[in-house]
PDB file of N, CA and C in Angstrom:
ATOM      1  N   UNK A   1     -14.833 -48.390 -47.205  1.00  0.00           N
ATOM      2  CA  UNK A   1     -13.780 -47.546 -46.670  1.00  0.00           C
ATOM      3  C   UNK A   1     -12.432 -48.107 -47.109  1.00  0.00           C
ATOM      4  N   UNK A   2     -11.325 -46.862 -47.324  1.00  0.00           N
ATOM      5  CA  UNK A   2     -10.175 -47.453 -47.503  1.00  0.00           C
ATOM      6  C   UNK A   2      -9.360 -47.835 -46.427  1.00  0.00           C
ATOM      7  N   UNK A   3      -9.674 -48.993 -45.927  1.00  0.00           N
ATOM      8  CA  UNK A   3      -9.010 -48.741 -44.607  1.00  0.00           C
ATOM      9  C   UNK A   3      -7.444 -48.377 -44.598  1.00  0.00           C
ATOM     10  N   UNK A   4      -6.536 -48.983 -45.273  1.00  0.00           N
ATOM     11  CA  UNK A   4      -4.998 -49.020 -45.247  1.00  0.00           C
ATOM     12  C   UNK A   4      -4.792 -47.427 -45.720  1.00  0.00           C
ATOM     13  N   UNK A   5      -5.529 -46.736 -46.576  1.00  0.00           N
ATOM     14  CA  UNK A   5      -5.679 -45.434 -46.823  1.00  0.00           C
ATOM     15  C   UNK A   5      -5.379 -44.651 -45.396  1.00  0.00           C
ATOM     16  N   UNK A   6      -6.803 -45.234 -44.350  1.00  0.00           N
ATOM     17  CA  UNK A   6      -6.682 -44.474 -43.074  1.00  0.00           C
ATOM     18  C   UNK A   6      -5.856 -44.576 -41.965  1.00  0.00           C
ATOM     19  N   UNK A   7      -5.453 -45.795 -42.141  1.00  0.00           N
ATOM     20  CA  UNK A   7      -4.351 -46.597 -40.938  1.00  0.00           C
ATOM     21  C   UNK A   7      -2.979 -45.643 -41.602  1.00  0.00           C
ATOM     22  N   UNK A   8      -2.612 -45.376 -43.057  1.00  0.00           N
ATOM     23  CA  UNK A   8      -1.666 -45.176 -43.132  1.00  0.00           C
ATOM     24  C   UNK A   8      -1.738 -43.710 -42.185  1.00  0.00           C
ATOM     25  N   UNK A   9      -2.576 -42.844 -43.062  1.00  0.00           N
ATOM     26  CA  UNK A   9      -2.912 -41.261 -42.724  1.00  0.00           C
ATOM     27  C   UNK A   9      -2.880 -41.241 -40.786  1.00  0.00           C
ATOM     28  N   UNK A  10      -3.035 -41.803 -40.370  1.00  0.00           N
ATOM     29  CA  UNK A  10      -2.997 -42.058 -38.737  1.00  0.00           C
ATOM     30  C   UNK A  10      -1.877 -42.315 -38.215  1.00  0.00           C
ATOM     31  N   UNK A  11      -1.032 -43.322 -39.046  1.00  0.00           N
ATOM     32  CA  UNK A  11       0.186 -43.755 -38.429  1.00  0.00           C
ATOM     33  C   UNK A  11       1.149 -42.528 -39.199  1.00  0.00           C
ATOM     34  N   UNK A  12       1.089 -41.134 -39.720  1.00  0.00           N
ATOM     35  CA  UNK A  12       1.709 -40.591 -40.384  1.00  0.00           C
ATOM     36  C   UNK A  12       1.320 -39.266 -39.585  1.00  0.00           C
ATOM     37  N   UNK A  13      -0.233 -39.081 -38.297  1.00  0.00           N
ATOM     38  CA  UNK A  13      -0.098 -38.342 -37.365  1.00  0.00           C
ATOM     39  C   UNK A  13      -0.878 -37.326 -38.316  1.00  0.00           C
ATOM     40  N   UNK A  14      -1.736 -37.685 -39.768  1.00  0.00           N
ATOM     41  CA  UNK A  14      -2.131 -36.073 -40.248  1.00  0.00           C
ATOM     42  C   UNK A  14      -3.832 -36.608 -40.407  1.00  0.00           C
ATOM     43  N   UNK A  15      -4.409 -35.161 -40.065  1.00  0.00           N
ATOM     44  CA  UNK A  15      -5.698 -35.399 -40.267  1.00  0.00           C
ATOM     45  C   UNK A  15      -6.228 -35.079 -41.827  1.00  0.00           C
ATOM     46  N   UNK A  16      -7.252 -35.425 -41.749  1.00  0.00           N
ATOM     47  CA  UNK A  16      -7.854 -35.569 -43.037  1.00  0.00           C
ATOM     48  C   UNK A  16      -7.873 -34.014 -43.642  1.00  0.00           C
ATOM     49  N   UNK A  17      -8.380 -32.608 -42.769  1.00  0.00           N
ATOM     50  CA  UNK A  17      -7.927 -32.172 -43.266  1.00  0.00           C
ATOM     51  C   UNK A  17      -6.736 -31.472 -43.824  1.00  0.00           C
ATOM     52  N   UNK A  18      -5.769 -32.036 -43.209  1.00  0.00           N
ATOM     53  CA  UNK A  18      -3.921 -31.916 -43.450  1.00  0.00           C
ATOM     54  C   UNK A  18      -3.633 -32.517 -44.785  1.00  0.00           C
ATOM     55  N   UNK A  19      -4.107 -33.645 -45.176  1.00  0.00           N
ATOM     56  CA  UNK A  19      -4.092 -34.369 -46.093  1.00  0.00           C
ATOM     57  C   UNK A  19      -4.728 -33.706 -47.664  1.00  0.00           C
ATOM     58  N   UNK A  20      -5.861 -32.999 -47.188  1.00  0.00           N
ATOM     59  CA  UNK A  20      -6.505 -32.014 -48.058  1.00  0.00           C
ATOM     60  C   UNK A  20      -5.731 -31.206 -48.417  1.00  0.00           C
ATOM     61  N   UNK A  21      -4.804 -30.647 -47.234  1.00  0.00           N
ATOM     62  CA  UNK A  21      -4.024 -29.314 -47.614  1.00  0.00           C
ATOM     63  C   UNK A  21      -3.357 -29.358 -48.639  1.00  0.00           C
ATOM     64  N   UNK A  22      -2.590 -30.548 -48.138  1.00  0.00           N
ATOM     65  CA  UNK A  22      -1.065 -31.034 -48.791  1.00  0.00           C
ATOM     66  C   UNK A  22      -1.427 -31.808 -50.377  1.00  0.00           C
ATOM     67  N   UNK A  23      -2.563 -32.135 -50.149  1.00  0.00           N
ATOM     68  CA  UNK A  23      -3.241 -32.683 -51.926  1.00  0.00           C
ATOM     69  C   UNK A  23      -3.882 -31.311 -52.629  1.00  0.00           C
ATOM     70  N   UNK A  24      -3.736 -30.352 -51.899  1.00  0.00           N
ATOM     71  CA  UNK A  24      -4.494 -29.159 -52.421  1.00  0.00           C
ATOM     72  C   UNK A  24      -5.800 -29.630 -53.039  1.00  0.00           C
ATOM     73  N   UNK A  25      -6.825 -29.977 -52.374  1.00  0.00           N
ATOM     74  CA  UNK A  25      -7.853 -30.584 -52.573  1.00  0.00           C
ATOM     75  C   UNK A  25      -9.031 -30.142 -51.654  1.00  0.00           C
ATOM     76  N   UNK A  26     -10.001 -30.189 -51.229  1.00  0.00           N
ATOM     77  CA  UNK A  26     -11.100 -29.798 -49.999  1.00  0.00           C
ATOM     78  C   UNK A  26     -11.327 -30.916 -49.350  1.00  0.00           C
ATOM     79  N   UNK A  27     -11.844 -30.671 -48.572  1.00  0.00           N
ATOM     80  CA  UNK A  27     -11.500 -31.742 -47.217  1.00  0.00           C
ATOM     81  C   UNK A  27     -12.655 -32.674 -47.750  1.00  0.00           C
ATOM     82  N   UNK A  28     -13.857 -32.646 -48.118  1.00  0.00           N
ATOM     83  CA  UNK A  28     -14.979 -33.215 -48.465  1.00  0.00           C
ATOM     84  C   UNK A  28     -14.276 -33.885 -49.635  1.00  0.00           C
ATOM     85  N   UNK A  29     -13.639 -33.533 -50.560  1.00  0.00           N
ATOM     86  CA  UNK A  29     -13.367 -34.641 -51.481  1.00  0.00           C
ATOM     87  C   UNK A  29     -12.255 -35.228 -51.007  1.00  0.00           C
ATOM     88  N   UNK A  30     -11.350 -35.377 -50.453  1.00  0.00           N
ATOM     89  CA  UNK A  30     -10.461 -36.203 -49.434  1.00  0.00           C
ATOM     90  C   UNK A  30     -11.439 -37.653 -48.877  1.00  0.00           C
ATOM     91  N   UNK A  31     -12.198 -36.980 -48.177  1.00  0.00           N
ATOM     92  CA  UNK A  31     -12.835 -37.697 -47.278  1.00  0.00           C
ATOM     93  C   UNK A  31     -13.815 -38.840 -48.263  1.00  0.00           C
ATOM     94  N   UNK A  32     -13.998 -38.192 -49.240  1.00  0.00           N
ATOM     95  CA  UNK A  32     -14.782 -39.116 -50.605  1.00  0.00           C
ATOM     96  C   UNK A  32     -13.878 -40.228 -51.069  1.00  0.00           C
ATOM     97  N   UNK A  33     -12.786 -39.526 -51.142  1.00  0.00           N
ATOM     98  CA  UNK A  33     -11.513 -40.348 -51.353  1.00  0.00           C
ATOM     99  C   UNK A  33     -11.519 -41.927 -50.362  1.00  0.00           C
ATOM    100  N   UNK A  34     -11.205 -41.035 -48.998  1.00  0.00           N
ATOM    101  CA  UNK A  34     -10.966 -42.467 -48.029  1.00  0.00           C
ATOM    102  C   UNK A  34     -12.043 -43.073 -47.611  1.00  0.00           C
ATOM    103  N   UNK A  35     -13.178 -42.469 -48.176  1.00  0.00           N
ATOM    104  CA  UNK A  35     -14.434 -43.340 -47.871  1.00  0.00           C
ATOM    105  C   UNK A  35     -14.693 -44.392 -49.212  1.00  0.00           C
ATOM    106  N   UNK A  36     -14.056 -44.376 -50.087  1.00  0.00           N
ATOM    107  CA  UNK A  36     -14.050 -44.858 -50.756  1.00  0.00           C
ATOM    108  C   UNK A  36     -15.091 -44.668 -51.642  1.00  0.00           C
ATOM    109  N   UNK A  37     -15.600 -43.717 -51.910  1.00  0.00           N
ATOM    110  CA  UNK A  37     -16.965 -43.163 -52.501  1.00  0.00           C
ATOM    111  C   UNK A  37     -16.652 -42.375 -53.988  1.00  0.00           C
ATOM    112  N   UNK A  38     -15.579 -41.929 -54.126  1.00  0.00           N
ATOM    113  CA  UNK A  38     -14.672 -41.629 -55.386  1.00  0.00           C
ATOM    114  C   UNK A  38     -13.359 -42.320 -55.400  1.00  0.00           C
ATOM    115  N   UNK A  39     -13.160 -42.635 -56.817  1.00  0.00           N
ATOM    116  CA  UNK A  39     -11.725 -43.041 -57.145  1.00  0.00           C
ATOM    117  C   UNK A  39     -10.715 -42.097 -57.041  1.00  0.00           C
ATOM    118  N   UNK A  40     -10.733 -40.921 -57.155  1.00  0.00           N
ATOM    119  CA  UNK A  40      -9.524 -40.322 -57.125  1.00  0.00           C
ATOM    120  C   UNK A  40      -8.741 -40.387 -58.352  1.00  0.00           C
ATOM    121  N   UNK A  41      -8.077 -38.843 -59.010  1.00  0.00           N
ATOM    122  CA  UNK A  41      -7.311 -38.915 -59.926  1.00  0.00           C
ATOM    123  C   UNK A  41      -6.087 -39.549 -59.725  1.00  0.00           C
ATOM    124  N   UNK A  42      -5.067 -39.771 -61.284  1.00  0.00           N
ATOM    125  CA  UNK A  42      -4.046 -40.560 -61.092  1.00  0.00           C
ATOM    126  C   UNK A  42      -2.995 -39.859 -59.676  1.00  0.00           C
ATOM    127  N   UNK A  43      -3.341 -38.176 -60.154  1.00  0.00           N
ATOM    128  CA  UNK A  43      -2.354 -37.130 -59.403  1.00  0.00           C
ATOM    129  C   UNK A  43      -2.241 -37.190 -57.401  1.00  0.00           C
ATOM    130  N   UNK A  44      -3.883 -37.694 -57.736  1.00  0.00           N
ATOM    131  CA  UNK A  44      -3.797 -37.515 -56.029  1.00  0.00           C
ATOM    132  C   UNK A  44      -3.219 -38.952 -55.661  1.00  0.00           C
ATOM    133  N   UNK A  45      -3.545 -40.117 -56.398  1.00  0.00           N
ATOM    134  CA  UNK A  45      -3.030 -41.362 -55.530  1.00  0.00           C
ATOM    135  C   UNK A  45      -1.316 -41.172 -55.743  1.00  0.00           C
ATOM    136  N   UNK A  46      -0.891 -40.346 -56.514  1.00  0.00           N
ATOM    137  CA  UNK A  46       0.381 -40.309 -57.100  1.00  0.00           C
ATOM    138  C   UNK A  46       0.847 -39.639 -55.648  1.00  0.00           C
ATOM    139  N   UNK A  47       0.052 -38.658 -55.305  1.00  0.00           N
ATOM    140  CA  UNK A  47       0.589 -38.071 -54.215  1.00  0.00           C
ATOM    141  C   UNK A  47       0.636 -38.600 -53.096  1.00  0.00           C
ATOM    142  N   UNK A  48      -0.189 -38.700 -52.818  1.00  0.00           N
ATOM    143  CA  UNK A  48      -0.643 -39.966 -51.668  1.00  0.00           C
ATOM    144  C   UNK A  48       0.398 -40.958 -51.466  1.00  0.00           C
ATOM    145  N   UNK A  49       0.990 -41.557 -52.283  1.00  0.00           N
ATOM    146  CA  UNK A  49       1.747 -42.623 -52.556  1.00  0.00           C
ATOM    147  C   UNK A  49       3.306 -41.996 -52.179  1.00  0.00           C
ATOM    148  N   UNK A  50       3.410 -41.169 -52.538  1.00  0.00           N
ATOM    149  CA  UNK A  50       4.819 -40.052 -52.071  1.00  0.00           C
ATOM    150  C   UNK A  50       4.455 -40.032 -50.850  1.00  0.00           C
ATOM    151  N   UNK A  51       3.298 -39.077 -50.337  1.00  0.00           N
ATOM    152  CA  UNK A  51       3.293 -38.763 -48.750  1.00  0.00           C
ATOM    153  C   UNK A  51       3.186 -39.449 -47.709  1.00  0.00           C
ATOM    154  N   UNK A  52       2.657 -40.927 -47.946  1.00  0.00           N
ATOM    155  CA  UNK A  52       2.637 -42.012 -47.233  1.00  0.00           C
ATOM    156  C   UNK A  52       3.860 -43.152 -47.256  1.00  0.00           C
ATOM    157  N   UNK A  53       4.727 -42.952 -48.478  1.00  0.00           N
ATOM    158  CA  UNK A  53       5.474 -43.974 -48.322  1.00  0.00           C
ATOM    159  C   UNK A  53       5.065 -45.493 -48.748  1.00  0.00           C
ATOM    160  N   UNK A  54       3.890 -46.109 -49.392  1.00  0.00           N
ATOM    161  CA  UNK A  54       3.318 -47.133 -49.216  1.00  0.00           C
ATOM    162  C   UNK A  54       2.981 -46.830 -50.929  1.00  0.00           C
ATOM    163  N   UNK A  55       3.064 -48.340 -51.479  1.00  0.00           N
ATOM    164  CA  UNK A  55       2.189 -48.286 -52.987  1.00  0.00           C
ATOM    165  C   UNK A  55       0.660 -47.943 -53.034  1.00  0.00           C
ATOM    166  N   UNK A  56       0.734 -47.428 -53.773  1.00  0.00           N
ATOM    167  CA  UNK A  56      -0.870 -46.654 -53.843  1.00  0.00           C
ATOM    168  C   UNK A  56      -1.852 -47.998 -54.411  1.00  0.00           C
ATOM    169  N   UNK A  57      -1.510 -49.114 -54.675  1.00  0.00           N
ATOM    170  CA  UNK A  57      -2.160 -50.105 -54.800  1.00  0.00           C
ATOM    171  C   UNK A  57      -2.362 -50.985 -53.282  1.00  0.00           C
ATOM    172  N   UNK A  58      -1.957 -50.491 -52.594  1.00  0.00           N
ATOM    173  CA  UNK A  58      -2.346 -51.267 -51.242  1.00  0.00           C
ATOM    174  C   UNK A  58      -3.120 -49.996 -50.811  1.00  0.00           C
ATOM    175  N   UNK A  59      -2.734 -48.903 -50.513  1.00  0.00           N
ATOM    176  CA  UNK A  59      -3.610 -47.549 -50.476  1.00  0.00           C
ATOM    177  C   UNK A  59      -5.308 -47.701 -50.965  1.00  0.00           C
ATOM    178  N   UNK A  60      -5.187 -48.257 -52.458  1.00  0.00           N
ATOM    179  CA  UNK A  60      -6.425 -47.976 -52.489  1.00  0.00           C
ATOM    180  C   UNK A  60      -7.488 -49.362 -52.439  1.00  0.00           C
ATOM    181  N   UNK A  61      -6.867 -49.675 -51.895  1.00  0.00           N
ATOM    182  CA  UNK A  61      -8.275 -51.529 -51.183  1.00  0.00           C
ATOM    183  C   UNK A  61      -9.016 -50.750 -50.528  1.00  0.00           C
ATOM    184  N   UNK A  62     -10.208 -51.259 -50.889  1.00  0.00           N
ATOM    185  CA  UNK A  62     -11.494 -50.875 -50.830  1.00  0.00           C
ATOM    186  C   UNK A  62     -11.844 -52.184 -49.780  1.00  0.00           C
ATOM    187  N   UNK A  63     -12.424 -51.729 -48.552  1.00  0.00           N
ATOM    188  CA  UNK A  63     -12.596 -53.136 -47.841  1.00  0.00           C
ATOM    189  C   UNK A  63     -13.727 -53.690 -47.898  1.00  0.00           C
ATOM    190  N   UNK A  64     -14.791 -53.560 -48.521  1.00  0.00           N
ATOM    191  CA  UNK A  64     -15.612 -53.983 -49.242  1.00  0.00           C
ATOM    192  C   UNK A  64     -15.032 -54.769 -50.334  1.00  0.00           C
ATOM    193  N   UNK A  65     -14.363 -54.612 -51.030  1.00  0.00           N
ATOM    194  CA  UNK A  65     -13.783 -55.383 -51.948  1.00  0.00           C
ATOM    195  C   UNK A  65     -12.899 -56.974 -51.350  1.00  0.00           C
ATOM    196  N   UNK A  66     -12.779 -56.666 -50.363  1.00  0.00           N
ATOM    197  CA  UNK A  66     -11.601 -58.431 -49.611  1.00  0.00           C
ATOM    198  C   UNK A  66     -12.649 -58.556 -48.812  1.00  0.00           C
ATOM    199  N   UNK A  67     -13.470 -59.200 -48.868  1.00  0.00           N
ATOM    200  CA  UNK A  67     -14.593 -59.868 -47.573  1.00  0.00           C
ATOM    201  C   UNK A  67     -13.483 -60.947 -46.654  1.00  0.00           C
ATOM    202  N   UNK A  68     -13.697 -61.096 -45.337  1.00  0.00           N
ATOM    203  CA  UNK A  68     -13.406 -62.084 -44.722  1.00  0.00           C
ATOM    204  C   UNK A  68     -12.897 -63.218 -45.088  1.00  0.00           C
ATOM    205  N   UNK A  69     -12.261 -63.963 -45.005  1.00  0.00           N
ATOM    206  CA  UNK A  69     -12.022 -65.524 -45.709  1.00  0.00           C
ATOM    207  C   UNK A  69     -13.039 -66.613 -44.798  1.00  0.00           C
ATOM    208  N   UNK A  70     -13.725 -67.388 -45.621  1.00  0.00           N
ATOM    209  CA  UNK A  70     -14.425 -68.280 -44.601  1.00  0.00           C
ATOM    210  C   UNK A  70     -13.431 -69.267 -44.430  1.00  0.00           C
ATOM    211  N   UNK A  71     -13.836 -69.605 -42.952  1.00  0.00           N
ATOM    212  CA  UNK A  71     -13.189 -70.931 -42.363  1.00  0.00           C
ATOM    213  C   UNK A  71     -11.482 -70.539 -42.532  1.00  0.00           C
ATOM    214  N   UNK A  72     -10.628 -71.861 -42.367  1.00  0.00           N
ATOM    215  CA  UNK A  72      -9.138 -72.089 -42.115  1.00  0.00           C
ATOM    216  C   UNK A  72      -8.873 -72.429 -43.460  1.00  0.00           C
ATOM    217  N   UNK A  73      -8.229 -72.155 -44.374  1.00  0.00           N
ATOM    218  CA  UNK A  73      -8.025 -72.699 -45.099  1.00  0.00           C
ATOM    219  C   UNK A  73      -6.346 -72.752 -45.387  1.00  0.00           C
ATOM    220  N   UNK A  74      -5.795 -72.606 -44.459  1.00  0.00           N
ATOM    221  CA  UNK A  74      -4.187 -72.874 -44.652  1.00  0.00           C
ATOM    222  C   UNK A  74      -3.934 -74.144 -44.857  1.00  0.00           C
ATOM    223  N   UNK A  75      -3.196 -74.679 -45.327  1.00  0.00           N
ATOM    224  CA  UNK A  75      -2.586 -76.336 -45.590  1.00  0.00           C
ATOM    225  C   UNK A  75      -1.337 -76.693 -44.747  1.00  0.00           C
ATOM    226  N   UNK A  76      -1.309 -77.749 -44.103  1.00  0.00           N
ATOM    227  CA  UNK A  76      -0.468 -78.005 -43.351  1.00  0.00           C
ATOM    228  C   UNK A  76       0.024 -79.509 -43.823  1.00  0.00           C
TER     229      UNK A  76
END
């Protein structure tokens, strides 16, 4: 899942299919989108990236992709 995809779309108050609208897209491939199950053309993250306000490179982390960090590893 993309999560920062969905946190954004939430903190912006639109549902998925609002998001469809406004990408002129169908709600099922939206949802492919933030499930992270398709990449998405350049056009839609382009849009996305306008309608959210946020770089479409933080947009599209895949949270499968950043596993957890083990242990503390800050340096003090």
């Amino acid at each position: 899942m993309r999560k920062n995809l969905k946190e954004a779309r939430q903190r912006a108050g639109l549902t998925q299919q609002q998001m469809a609208d406004e990408l002129e897209i169908n709600l099922r491939h939206y949802q492919k989108i933030e499930y992270a199950e398709i990449g998405g053309s350049f056009e839609v993250w382009d849009a996305l990236e306008d309608m959210l306000g946020i770089h479409q490179r933080i947009l599209r982390e895949n949270a499968d992709n950043h596993p957890a960090p083990k242990g503390n590893r800050s340096a003090h």
